[in-house]
Protein backbone atom coordinates (compact mmCIF):
# COMPACT_ATOMS: atom_id res chain seq x y z
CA UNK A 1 0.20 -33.48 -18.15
CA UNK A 2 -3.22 -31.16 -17.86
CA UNK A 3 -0.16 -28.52 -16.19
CA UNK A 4 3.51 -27.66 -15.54
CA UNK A 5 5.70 -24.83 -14.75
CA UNK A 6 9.07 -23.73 -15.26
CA UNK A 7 11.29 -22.23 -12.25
CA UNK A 8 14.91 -20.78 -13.66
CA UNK A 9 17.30 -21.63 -11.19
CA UNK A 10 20.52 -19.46 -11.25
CA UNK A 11 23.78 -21.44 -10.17
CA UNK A 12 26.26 -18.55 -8.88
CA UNK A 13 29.28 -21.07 -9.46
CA UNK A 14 31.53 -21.61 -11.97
CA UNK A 15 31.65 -25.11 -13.56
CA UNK A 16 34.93 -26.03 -12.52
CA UNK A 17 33.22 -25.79 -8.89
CA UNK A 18 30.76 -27.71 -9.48
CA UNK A 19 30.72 -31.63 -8.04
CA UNK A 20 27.08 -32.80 -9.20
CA UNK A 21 23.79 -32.21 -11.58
CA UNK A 22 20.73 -30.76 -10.76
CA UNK A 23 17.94 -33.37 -10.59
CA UNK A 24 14.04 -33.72 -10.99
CA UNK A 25 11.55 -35.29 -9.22
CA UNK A 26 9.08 -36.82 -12.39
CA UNK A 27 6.99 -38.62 -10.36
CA UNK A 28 5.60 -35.75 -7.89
CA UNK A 29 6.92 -37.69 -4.99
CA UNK A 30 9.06 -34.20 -3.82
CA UNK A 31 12.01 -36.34 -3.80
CA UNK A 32 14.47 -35.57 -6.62
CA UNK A 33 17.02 -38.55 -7.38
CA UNK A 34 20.19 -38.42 -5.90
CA UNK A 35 21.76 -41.25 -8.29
CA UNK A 36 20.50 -38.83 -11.15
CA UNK A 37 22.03 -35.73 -9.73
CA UNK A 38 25.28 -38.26 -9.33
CA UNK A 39 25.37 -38.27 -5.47
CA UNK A 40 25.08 -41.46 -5.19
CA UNK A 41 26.27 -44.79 -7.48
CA UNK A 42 23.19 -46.61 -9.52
CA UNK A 43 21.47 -49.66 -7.69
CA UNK A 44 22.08 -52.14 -10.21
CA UNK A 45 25.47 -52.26 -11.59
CA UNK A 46 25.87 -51.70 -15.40
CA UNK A 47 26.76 -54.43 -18.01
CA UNK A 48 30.37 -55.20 -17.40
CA UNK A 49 32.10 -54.87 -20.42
CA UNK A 50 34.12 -57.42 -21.97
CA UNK A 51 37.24 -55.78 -22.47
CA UNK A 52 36.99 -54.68 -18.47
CA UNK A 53 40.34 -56.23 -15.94
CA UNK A 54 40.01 -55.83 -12.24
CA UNK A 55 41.67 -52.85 -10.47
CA UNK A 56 44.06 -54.55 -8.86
CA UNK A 57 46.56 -55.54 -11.41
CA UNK A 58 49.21 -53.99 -13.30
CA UNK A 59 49.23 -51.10 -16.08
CA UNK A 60 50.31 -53.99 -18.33
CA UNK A 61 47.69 -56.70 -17.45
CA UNK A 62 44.67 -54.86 -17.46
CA UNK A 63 45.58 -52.73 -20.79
CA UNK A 64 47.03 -55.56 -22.79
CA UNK A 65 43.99 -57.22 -23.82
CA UNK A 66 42.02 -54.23 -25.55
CA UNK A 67 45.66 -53.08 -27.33
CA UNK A 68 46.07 -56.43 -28.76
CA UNK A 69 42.46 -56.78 -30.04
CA UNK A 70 43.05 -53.43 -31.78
CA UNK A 71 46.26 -54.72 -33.37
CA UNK A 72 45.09 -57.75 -34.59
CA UNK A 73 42.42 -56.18 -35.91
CA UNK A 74 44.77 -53.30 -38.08
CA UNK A 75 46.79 -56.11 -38.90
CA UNK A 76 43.81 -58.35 -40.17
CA UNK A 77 42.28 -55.26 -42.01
CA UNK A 78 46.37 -54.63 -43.62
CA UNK A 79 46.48 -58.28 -44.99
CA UNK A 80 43.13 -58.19 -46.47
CA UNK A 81 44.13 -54.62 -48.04
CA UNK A 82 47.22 -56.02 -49.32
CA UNK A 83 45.56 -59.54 -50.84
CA UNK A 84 42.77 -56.95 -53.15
CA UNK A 85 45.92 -54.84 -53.96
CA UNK A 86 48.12 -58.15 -55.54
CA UNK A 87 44.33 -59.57 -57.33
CA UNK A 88 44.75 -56.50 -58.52
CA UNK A 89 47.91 -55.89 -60.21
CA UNK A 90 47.54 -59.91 -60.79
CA UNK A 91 44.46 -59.14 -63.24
CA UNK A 92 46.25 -56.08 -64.84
């Protein structure tokens, strides 16, 4: 830009009070975003992630699938531990 400025703001609140962000408006239009100051949800929702269960069910249901991803995963990484521990003590 050929100019800008720089206004403090002071926030007499203490954070625990507060219930959004301050937003900007970078296009000039005067009209900051209210999605950016968390008002209001984005437009488009966000990729969903894979792991994600719908609200609906159970504790169980929709925490079951990450938990046993993890513990396959420690239990993979233990075998393959173990197998270059015995090749190992095999060559020794």
């Amino acid at each position: 830009p050929q100019s800008s400025w720089l206004t403090k703001i002071g926030i007499n609140s203490s954070v625990r009070d507060l219930k959004y962000d301050l937003a900007v408006d970078a296009e000039g239009d005067a009209r900051p975003s209210a999605i950016a100051a968390g008002l209001e949800p984005p437009k488009s929702a966000a990729v969903p992630s894979l792991l994600s269960q719908p609200a609906d069910e159970g504790w169980l249901e929709s925490t079951f699938l990450p938990y046993a991803i993890i513990a396959a995963a420690l239990v993979f990484a233990g075998l393959a531990v173990l197998k270059v521990q015995l090749a190992s003590r095999a060559r020794s």
